[in-house]
PDB file of N, CA and C in Angstrom:
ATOM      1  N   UNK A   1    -105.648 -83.051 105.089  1.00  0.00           N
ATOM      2  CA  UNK A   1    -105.825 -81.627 105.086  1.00  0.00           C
ATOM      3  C   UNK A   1    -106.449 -81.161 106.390  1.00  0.00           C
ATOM      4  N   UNK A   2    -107.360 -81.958 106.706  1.00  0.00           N
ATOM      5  CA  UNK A   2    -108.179 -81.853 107.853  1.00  0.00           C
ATOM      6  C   UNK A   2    -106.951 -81.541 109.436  1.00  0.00           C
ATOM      7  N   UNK A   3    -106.109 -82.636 109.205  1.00  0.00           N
ATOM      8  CA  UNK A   3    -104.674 -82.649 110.302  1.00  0.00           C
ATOM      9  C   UNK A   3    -104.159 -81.195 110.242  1.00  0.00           C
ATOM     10  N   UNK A   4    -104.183 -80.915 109.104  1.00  0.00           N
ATOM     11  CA  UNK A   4    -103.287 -79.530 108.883  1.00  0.00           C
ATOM     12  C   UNK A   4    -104.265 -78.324 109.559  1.00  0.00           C
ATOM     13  N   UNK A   5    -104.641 -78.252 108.924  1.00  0.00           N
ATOM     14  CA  UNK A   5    -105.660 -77.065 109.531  1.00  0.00           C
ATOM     15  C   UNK A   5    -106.126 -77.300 110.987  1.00  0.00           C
ATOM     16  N   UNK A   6    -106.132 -78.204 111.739  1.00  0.00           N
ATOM     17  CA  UNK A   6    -106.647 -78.675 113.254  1.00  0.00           C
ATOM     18  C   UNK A   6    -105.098 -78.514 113.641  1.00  0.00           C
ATOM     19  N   UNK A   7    -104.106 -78.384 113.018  1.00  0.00           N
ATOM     20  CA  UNK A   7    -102.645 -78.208 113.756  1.00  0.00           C
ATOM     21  C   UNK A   7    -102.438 -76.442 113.774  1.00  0.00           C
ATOM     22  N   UNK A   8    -103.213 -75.773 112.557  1.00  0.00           N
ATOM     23  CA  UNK A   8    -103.037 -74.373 112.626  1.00  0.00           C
ATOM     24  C   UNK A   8    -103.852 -74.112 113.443  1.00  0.00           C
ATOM     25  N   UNK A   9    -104.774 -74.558 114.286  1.00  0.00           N
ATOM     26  CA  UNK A   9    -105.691 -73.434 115.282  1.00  0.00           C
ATOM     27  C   UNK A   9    -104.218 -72.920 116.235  1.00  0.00           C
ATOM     28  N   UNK A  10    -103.387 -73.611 116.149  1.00  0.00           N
ATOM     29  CA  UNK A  10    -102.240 -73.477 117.824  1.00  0.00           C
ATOM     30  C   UNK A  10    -102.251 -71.541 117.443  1.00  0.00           C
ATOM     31  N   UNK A  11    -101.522 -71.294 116.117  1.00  0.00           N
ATOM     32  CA  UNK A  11    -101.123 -70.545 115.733  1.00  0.00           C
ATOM     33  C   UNK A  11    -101.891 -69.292 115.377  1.00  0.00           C
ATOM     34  N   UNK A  12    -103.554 -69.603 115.006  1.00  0.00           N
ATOM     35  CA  UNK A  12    -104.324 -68.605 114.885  1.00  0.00           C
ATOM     36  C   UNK A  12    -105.135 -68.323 116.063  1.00  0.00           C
ATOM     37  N   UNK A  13    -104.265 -69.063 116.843  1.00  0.00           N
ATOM     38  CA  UNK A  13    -104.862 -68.101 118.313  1.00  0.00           C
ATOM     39  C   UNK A  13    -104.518 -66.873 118.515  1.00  0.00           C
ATOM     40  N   UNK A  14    -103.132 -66.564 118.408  1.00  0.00           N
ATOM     41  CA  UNK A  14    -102.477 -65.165 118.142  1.00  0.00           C
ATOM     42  C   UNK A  14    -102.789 -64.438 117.077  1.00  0.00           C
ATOM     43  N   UNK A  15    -103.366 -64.644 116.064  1.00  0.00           N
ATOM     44  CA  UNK A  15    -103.844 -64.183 114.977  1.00  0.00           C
ATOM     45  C   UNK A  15    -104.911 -63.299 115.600  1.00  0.00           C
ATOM     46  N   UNK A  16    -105.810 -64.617 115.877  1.00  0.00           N
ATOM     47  CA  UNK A  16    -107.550 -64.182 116.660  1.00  0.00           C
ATOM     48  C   UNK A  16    -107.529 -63.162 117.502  1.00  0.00           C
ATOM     49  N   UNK A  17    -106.290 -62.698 118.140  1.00  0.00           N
ATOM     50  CA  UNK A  17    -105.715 -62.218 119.092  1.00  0.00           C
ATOM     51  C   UNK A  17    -105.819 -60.621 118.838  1.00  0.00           C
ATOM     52  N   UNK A  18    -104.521 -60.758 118.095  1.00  0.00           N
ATOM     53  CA  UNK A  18    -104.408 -59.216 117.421  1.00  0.00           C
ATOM     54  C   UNK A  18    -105.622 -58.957 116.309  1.00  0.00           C
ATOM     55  N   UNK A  19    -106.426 -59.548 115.881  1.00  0.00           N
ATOM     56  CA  UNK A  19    -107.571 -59.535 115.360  1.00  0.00           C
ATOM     57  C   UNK A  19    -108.736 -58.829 116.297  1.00  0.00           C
ATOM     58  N   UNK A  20    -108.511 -59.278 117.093  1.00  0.00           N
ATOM     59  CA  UNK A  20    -109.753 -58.984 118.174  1.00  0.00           C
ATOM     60  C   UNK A  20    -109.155 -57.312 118.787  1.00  0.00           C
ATOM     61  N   UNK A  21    -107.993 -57.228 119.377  1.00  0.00           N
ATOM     62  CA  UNK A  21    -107.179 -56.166 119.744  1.00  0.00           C
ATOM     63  C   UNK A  21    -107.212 -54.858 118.551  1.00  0.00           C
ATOM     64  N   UNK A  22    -107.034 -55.418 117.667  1.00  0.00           N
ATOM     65  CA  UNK A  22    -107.107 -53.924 116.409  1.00  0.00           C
ATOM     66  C   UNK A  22    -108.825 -53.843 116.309  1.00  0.00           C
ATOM     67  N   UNK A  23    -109.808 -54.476 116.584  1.00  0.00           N
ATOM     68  CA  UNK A  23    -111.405 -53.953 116.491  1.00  0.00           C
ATOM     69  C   UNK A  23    -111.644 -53.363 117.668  1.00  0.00           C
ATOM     70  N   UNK A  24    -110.837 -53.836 118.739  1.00  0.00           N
ATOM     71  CA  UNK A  24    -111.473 -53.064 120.153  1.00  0.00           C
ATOM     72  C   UNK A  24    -110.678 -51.906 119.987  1.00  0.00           C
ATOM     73  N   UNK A  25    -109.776 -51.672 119.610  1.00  0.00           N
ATOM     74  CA  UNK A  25    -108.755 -49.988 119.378  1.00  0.00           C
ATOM     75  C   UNK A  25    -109.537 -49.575 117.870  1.00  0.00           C
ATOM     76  N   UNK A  26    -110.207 -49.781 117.264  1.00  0.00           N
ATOM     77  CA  UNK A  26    -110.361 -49.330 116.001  1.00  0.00           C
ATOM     78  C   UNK A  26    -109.233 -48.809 115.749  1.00  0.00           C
ATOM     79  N   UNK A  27    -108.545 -50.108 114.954  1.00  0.00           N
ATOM     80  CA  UNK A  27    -107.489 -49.919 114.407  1.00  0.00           C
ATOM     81  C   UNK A  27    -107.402 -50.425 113.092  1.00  0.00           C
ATOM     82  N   UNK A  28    -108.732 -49.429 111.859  1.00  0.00           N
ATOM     83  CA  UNK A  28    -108.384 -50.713 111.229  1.00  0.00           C
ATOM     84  C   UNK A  28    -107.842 -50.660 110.324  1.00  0.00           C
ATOM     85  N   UNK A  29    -106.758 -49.730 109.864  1.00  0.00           N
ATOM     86  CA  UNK A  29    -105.806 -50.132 108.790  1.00  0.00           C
ATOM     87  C   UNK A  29    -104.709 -51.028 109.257  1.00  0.00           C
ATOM     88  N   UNK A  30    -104.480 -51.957 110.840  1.00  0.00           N
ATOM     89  CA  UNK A  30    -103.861 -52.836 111.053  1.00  0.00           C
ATOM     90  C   UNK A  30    -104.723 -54.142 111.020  1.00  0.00           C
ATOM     91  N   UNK A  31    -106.053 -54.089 110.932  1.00  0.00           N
ATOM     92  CA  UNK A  31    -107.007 -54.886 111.163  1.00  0.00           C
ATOM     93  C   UNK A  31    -106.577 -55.433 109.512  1.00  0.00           C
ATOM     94  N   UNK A  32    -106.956 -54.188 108.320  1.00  0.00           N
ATOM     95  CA  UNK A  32    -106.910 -54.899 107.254  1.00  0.00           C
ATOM     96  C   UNK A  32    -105.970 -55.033 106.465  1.00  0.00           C
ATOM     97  N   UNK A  33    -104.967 -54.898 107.032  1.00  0.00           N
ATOM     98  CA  UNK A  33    -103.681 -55.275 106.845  1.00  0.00           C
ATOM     99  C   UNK A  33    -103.340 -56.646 107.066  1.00  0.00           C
ATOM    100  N   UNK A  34    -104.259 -56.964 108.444  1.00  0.00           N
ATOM    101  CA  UNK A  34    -103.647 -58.082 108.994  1.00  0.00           C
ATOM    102  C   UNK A  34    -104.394 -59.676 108.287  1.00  0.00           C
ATOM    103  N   UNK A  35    -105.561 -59.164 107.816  1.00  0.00           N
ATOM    104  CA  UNK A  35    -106.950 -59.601 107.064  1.00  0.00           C
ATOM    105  C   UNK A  35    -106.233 -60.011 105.426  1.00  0.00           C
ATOM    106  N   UNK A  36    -105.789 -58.859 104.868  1.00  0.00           N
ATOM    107  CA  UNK A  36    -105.453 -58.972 103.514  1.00  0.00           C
ATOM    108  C   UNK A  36    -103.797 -59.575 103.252  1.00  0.00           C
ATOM    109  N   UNK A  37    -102.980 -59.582 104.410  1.00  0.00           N
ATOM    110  CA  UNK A  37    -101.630 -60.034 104.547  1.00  0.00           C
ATOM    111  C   UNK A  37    -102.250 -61.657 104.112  1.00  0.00           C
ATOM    112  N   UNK A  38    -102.612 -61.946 105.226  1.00  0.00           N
ATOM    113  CA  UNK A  38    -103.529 -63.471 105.525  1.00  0.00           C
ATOM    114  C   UNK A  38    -103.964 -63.847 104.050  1.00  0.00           C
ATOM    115  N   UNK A  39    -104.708 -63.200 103.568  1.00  0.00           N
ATOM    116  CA  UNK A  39    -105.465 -64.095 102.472  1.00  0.00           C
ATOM    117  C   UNK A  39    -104.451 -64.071 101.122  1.00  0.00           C
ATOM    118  N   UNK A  40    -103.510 -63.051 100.987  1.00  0.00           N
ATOM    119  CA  UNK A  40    -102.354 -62.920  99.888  1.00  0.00           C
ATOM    120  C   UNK A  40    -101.814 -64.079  99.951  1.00  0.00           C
ATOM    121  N   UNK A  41    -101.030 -63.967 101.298  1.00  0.00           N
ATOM    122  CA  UNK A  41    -100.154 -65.520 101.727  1.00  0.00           C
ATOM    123  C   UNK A  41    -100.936 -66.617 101.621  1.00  0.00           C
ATOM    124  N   UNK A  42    -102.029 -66.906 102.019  1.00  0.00           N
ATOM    125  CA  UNK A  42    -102.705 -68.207 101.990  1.00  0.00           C
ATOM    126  C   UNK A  42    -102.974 -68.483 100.136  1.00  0.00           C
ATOM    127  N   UNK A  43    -103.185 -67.587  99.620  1.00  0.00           N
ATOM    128  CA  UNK A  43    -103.777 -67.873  97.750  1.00  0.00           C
ATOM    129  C   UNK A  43    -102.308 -67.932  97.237  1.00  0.00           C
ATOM    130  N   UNK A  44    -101.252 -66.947  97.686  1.00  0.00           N
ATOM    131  CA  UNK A  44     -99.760 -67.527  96.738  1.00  0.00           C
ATOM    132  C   UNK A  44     -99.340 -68.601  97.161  1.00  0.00           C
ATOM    133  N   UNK A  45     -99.853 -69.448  98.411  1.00  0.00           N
ATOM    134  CA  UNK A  45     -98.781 -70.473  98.763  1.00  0.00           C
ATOM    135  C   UNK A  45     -99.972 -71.521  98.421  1.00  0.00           C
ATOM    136  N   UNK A  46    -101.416 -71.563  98.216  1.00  0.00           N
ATOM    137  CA  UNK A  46    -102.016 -72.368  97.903  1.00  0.00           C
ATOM    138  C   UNK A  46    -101.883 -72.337  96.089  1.00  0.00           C
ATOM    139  N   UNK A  47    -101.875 -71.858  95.422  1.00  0.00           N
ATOM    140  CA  UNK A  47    -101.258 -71.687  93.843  1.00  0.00           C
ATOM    141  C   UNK A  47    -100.333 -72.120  94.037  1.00  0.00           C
ATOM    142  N   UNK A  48     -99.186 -72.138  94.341  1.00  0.00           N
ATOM    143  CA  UNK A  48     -97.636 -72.812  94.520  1.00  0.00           C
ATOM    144  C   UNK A  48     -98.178 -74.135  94.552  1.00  0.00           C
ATOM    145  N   UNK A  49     -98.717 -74.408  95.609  1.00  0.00           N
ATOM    146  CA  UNK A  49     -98.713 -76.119  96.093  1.00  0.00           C
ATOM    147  C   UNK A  49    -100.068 -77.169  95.630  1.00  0.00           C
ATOM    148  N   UNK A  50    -100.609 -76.463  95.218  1.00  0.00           N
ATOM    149  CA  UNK A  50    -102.050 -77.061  95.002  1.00  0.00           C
ATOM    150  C   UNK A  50    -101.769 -78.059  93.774  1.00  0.00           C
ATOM    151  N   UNK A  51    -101.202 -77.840  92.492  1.00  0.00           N
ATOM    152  CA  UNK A  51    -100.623 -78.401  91.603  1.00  0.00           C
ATOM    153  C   UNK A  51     -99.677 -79.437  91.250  1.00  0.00           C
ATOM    154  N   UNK A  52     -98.953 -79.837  92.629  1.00  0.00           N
ATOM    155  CA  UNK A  52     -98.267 -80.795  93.165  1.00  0.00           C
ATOM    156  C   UNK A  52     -98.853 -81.687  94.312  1.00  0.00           C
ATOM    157  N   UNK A  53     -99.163 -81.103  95.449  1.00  0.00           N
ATOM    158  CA  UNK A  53     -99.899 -81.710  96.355  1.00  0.00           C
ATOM    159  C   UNK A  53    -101.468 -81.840  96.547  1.00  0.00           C
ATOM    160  N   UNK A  54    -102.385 -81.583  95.551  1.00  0.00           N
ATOM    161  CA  UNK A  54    -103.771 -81.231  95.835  1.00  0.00           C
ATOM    162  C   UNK A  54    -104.202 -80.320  96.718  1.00  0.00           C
ATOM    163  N   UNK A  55    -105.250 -81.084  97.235  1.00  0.00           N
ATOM    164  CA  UNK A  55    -105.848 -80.286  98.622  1.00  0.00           C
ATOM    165  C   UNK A  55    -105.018 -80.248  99.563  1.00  0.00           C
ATOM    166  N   UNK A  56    -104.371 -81.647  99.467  1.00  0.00           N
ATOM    167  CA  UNK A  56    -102.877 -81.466 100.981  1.00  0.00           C
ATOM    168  C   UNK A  56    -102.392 -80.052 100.904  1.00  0.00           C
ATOM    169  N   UNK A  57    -102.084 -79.665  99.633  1.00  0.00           N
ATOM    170  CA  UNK A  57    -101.589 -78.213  99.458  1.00  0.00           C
ATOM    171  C   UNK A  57    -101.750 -77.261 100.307  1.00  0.00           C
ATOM    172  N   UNK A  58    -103.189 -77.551 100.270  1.00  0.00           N
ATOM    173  CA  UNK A  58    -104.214 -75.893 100.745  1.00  0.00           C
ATOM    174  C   UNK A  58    -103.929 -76.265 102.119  1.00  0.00           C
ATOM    175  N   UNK A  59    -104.004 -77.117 102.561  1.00  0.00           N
ATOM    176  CA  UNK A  59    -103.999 -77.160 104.309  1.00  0.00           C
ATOM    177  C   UNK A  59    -102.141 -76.991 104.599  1.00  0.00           C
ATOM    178  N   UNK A  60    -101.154 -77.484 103.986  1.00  0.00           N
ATOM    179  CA  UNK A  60     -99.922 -77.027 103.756  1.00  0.00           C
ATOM    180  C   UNK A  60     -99.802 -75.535 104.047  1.00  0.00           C
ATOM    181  N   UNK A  61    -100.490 -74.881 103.360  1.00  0.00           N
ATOM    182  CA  UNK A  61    -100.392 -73.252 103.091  1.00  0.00           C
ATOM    183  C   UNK A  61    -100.799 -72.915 103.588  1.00  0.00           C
ATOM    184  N   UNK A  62    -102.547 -73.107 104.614  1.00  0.00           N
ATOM    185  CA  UNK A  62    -102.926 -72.877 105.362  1.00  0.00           C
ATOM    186  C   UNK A  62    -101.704 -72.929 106.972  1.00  0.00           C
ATOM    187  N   UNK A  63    -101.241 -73.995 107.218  1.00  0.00           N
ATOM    188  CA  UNK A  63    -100.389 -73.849 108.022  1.00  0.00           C
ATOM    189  C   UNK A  63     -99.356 -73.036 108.297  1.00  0.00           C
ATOM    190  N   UNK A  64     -99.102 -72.895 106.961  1.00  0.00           N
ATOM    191  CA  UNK A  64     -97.191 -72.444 106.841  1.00  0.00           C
ATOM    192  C   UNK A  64     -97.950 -70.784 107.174  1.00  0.00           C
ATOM    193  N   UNK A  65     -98.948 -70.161 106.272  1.00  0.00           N
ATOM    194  CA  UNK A  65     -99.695 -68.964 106.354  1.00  0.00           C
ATOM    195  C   UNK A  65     -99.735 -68.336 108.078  1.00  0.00           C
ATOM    196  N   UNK A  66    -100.510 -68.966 108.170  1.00  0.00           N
ATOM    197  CA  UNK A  66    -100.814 -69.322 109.727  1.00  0.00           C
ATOM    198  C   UNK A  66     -99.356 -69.067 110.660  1.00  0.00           C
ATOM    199  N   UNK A  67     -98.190 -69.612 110.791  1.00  0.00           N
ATOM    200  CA  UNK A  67     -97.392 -69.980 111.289  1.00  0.00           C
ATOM    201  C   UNK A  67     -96.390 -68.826 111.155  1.00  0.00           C
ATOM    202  N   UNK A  68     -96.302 -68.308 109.879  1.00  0.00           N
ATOM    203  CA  UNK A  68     -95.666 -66.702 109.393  1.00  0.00           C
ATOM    204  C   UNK A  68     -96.075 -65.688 110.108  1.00  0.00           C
ATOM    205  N   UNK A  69     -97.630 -65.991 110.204  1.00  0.00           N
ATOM    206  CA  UNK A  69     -98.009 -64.523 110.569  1.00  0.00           C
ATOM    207  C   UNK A  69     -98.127 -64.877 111.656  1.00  0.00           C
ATOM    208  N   UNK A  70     -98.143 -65.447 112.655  1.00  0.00           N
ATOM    209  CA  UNK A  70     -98.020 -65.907 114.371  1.00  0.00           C
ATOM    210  C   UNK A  70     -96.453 -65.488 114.579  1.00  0.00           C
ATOM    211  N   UNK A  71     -95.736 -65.775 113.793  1.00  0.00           N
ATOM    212  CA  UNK A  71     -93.889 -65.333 114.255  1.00  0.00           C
ATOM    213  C   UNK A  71     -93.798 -63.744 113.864  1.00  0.00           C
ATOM    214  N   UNK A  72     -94.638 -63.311 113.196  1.00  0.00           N
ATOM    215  CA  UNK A  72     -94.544 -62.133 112.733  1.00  0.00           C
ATOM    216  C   UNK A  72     -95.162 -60.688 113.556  1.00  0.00           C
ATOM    217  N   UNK A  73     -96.323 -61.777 114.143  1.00  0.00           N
ATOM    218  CA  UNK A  73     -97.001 -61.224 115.692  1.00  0.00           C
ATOM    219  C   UNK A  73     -96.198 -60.892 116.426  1.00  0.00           C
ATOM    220  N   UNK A  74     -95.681 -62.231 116.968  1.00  0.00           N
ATOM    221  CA  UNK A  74     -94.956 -62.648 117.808  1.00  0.00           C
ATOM    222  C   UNK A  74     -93.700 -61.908 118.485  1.00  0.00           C
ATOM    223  N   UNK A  75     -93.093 -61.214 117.149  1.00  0.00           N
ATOM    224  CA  UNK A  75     -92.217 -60.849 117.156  1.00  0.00           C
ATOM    225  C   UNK A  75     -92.671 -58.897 117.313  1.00  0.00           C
ATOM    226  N   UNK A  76     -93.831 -58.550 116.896  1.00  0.00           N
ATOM    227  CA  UNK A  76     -93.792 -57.342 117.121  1.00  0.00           C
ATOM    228  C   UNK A  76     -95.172 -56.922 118.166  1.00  0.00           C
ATOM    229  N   UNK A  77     -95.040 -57.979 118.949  1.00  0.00           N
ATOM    230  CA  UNK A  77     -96.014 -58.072 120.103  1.00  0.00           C
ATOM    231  C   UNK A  77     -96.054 -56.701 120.612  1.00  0.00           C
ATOM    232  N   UNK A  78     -94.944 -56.331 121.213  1.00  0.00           N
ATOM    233  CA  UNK A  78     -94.763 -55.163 121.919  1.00  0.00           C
ATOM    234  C   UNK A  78     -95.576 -54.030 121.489  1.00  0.00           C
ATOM    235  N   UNK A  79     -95.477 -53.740 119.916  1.00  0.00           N
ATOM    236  CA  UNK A  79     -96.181 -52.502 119.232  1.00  0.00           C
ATOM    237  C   UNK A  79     -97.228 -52.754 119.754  1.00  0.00           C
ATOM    238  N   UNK A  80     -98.000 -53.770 118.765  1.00  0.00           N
ATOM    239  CA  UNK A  80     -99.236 -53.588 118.896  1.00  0.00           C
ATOM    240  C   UNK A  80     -99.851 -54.301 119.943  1.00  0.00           C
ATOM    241  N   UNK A  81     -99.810 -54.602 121.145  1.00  0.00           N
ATOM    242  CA  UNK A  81    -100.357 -54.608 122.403  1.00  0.00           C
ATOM    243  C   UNK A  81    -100.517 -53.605 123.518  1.00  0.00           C
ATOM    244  N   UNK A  82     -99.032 -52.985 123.356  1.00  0.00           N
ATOM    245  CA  UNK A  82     -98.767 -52.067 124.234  1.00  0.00           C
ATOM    246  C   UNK A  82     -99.133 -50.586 123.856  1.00  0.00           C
ATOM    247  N   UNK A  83     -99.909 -50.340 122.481  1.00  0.00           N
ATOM    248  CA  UNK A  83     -99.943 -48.853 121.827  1.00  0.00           C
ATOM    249  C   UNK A  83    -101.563 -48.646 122.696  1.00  0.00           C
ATOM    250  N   UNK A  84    -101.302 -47.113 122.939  1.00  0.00           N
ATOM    251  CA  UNK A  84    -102.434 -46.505 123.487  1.00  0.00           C
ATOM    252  C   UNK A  84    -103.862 -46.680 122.464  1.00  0.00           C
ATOM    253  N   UNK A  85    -104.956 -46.966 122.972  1.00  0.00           N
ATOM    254  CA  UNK A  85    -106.239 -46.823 122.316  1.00  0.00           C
ATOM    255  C   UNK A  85    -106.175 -45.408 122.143  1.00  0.00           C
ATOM    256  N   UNK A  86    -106.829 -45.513 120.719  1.00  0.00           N
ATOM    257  CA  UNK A  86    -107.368 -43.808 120.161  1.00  0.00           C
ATOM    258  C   UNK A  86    -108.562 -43.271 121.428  1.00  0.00           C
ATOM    259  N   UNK A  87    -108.121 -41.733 121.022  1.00  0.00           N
ATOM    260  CA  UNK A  87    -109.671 -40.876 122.036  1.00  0.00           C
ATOM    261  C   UNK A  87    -110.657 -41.276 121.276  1.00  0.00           C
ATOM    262  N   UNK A  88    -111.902 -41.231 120.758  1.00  0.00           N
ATOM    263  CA  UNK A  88    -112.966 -40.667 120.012  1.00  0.00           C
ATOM    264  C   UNK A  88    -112.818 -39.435 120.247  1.00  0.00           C
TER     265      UNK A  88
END
């Protein structure tokens, strides 16, 4: 499990990323979007697998979690990097 999760840091770098980017824009209905996406996916795919694979499961789901929402970034980089910060 330990392997798994030390293989997802690659992927929650981009996470950490747009994580960090939606608090410096106070942005945070993408912040907790991006927060509550994360923990949905990580508890349905750890329930799926936990029951077959144990703990391997959770680090399984942890990855695959991880790895979704990095392609999912990834893919809509443009928005949310390139959108103007709010005035105050």
């Amino acid at each position: 499990m330990l392997r798994l999760m030390a293989l997802s840091a690659v992927p929650n770098v981009l996470f950490g990323v747009a994580v960090h980017v939606a608090r410096v824009r106070q942005a945070l209905v993408f912040l907790t979007g991006l927060q509550l996406t994360f923990a949905a996916l990580l508890l349905a795919l750890s329930l799926l697998l936990m029951p077959r694979y144990g703990l391997t499961g959770v680090g399984i789901a942890w990855l695959a979690t991880a790895c979704a929402l990095a392609l999912a970034l990834t893919a809509t980089a443009p928005r949310w990097l390139s959108a103007a910060p709010r005035q105050p």
